[in-house]
N, C-alpha and C. Protein backbone atom coordinates (compact mmCIF):
# COMPACT_ATOMS: atom_id res chain seq x y z
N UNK A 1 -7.21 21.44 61.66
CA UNK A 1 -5.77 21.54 61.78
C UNK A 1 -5.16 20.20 62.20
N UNK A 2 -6.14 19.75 63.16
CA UNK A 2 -4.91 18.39 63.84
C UNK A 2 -5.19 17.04 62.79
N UNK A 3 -6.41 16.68 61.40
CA UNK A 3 -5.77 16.02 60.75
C UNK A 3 -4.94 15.68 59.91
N UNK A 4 -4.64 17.10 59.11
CA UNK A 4 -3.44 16.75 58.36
C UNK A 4 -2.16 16.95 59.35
N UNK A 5 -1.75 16.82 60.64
CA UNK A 5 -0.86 17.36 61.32
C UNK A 5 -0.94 15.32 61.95
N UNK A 6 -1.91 14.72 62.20
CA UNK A 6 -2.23 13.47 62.69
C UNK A 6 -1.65 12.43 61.39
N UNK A 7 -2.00 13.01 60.32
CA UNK A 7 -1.94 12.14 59.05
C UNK A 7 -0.21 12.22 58.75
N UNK A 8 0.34 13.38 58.93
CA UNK A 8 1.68 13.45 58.92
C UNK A 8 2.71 12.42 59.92
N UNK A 9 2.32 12.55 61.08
CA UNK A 9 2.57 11.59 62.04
C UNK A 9 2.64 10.29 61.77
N UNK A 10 1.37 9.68 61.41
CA UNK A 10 1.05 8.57 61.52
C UNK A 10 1.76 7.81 59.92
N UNK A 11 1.79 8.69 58.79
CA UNK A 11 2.56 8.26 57.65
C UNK A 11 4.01 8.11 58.15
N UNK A 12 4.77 8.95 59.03
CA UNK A 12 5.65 8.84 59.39
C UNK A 12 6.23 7.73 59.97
N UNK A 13 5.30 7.50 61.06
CA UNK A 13 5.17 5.78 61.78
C UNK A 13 5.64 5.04 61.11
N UNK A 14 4.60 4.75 60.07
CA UNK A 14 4.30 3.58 59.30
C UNK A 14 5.09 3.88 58.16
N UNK A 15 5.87 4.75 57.41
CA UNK A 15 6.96 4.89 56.73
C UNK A 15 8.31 4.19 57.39
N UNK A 16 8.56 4.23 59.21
CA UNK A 16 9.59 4.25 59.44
C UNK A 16 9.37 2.43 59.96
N UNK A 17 8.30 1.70 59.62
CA UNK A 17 7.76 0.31 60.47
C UNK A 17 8.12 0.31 58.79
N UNK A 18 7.96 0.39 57.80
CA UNK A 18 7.77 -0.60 56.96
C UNK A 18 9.43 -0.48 56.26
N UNK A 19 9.90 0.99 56.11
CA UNK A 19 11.72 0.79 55.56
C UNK A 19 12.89 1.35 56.47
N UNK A 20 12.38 1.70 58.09
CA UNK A 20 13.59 2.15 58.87
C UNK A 20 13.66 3.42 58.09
N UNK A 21 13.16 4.17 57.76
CA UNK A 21 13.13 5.52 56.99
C UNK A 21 11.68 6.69 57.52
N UNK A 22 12.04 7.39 58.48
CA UNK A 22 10.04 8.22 58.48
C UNK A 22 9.97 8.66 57.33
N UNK A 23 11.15 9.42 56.35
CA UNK A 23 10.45 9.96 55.42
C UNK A 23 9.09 9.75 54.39
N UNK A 24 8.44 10.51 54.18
CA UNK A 24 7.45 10.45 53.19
C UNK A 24 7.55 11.76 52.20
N UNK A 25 6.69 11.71 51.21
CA UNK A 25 6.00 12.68 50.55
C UNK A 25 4.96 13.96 51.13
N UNK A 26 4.79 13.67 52.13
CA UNK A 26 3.89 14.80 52.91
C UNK A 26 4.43 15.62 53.86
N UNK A 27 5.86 15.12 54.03
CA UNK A 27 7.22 15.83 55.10
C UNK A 27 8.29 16.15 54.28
N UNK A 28 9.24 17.28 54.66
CA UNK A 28 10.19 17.72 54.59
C UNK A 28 11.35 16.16 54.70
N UNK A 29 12.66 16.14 53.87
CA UNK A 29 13.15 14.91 53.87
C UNK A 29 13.74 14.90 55.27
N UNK A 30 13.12 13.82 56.15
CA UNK A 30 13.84 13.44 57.53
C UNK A 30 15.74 13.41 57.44
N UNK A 31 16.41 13.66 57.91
CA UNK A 31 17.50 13.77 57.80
C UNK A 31 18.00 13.48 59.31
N UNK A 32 19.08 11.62 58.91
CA UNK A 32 19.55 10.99 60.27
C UNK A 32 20.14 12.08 61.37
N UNK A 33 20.07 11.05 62.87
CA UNK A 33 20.56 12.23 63.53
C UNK A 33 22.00 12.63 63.47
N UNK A 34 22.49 13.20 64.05
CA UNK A 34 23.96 13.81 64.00
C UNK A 34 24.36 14.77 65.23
N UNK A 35 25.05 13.87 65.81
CA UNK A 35 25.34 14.64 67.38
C UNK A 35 26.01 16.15 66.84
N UNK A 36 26.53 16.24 65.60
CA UNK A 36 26.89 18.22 65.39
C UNK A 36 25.64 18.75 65.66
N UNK A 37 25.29 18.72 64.42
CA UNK A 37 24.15 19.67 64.05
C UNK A 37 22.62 19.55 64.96
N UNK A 38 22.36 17.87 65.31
CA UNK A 38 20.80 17.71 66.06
C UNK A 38 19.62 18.18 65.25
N UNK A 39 19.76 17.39 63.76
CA UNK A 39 18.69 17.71 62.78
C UNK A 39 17.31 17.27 63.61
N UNK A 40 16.58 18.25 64.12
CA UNK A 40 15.49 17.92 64.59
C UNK A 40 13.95 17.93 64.09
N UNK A 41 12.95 16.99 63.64
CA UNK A 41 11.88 17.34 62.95
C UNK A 41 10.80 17.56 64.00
N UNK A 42 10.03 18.73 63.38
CA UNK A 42 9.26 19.15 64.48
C UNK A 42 7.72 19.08 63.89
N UNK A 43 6.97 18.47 64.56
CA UNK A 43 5.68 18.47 64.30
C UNK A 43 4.83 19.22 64.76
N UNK A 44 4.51 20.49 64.11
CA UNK A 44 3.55 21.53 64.77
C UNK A 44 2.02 22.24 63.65
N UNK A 45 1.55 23.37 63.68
CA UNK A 45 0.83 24.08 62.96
C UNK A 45 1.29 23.50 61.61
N UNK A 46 2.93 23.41 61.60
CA UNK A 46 3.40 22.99 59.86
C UNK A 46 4.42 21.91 60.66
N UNK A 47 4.64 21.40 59.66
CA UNK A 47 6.49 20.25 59.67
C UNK A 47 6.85 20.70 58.88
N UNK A 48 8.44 20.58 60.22
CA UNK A 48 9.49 21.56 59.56
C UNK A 48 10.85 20.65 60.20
N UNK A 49 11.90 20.51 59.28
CA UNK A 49 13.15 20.23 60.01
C UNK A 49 13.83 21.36 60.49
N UNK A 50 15.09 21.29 61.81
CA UNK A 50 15.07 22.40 62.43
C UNK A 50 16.63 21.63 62.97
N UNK A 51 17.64 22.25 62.61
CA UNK A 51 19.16 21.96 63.18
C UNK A 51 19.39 22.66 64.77
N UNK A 52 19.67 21.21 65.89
CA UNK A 52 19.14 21.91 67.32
C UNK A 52 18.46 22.90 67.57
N UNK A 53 16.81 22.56 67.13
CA UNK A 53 15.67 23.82 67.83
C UNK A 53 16.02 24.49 69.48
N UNK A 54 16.59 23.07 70.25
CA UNK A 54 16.40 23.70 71.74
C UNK A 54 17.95 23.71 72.22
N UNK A 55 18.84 23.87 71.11
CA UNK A 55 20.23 23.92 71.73
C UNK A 55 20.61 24.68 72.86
N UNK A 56 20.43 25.70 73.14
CA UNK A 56 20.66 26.61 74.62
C UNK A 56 20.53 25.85 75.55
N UNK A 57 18.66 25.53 75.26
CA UNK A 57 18.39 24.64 76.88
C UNK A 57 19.03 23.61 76.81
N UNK A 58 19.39 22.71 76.27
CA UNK A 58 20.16 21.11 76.02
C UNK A 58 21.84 21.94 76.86
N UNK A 59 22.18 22.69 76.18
CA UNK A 59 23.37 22.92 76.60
C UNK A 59 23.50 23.36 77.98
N UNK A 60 22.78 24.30 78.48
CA UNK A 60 22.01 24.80 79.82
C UNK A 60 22.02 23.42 80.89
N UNK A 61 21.37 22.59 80.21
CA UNK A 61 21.16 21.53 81.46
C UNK A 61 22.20 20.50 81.23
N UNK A 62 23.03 20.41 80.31
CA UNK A 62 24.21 19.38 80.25
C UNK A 62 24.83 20.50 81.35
N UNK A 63 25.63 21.92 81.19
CA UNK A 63 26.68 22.26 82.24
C UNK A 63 25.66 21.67 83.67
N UNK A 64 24.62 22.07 83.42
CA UNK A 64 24.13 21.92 85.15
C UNK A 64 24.38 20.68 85.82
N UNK A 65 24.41 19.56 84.71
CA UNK A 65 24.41 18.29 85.58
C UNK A 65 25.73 18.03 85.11
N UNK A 66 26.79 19.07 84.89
CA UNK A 66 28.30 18.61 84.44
C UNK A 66 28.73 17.58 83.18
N UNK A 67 27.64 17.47 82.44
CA UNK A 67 27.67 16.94 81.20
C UNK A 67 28.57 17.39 80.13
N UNK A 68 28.52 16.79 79.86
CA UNK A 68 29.66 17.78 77.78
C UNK A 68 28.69 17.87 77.00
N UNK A 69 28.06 18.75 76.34
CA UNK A 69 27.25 19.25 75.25
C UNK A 69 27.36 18.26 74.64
């Protein structure tokens, strides 16, 4: 499981060292960030992009420390 999950990573790296871009062919198309939405790519069992995975908690701990979402 963890080399094609390592190999994803590491193409990513070296996709984003050689054109400022992670995307590759072995990932879902990376998509810049965007304080709306918080296109987030997640590296797990699979890669997957994910529009704010942890929005609650992010929002949760901005009121706590009196932040603005």
């Amino acid at each position: 499981d963890r080399y094609p999950l390592a190999t994803a990573m590491s193409e990513a790296w070296a996709s984003f060292a050689r054109t400022g871009n992670p995307s590759h062919a072995g990932i879902p198309a990376w998509t810049p960030f965007n304080p709306t939405t918080w296109p987030t790519m997640v590296f797990g069992e699979r890669v997957a992009l994910f529009a704010d995975p942890h929005g609650d908690e992010r929002r949760a701990m901005n009121t706590a420390l009196g932040r603005q979402s």
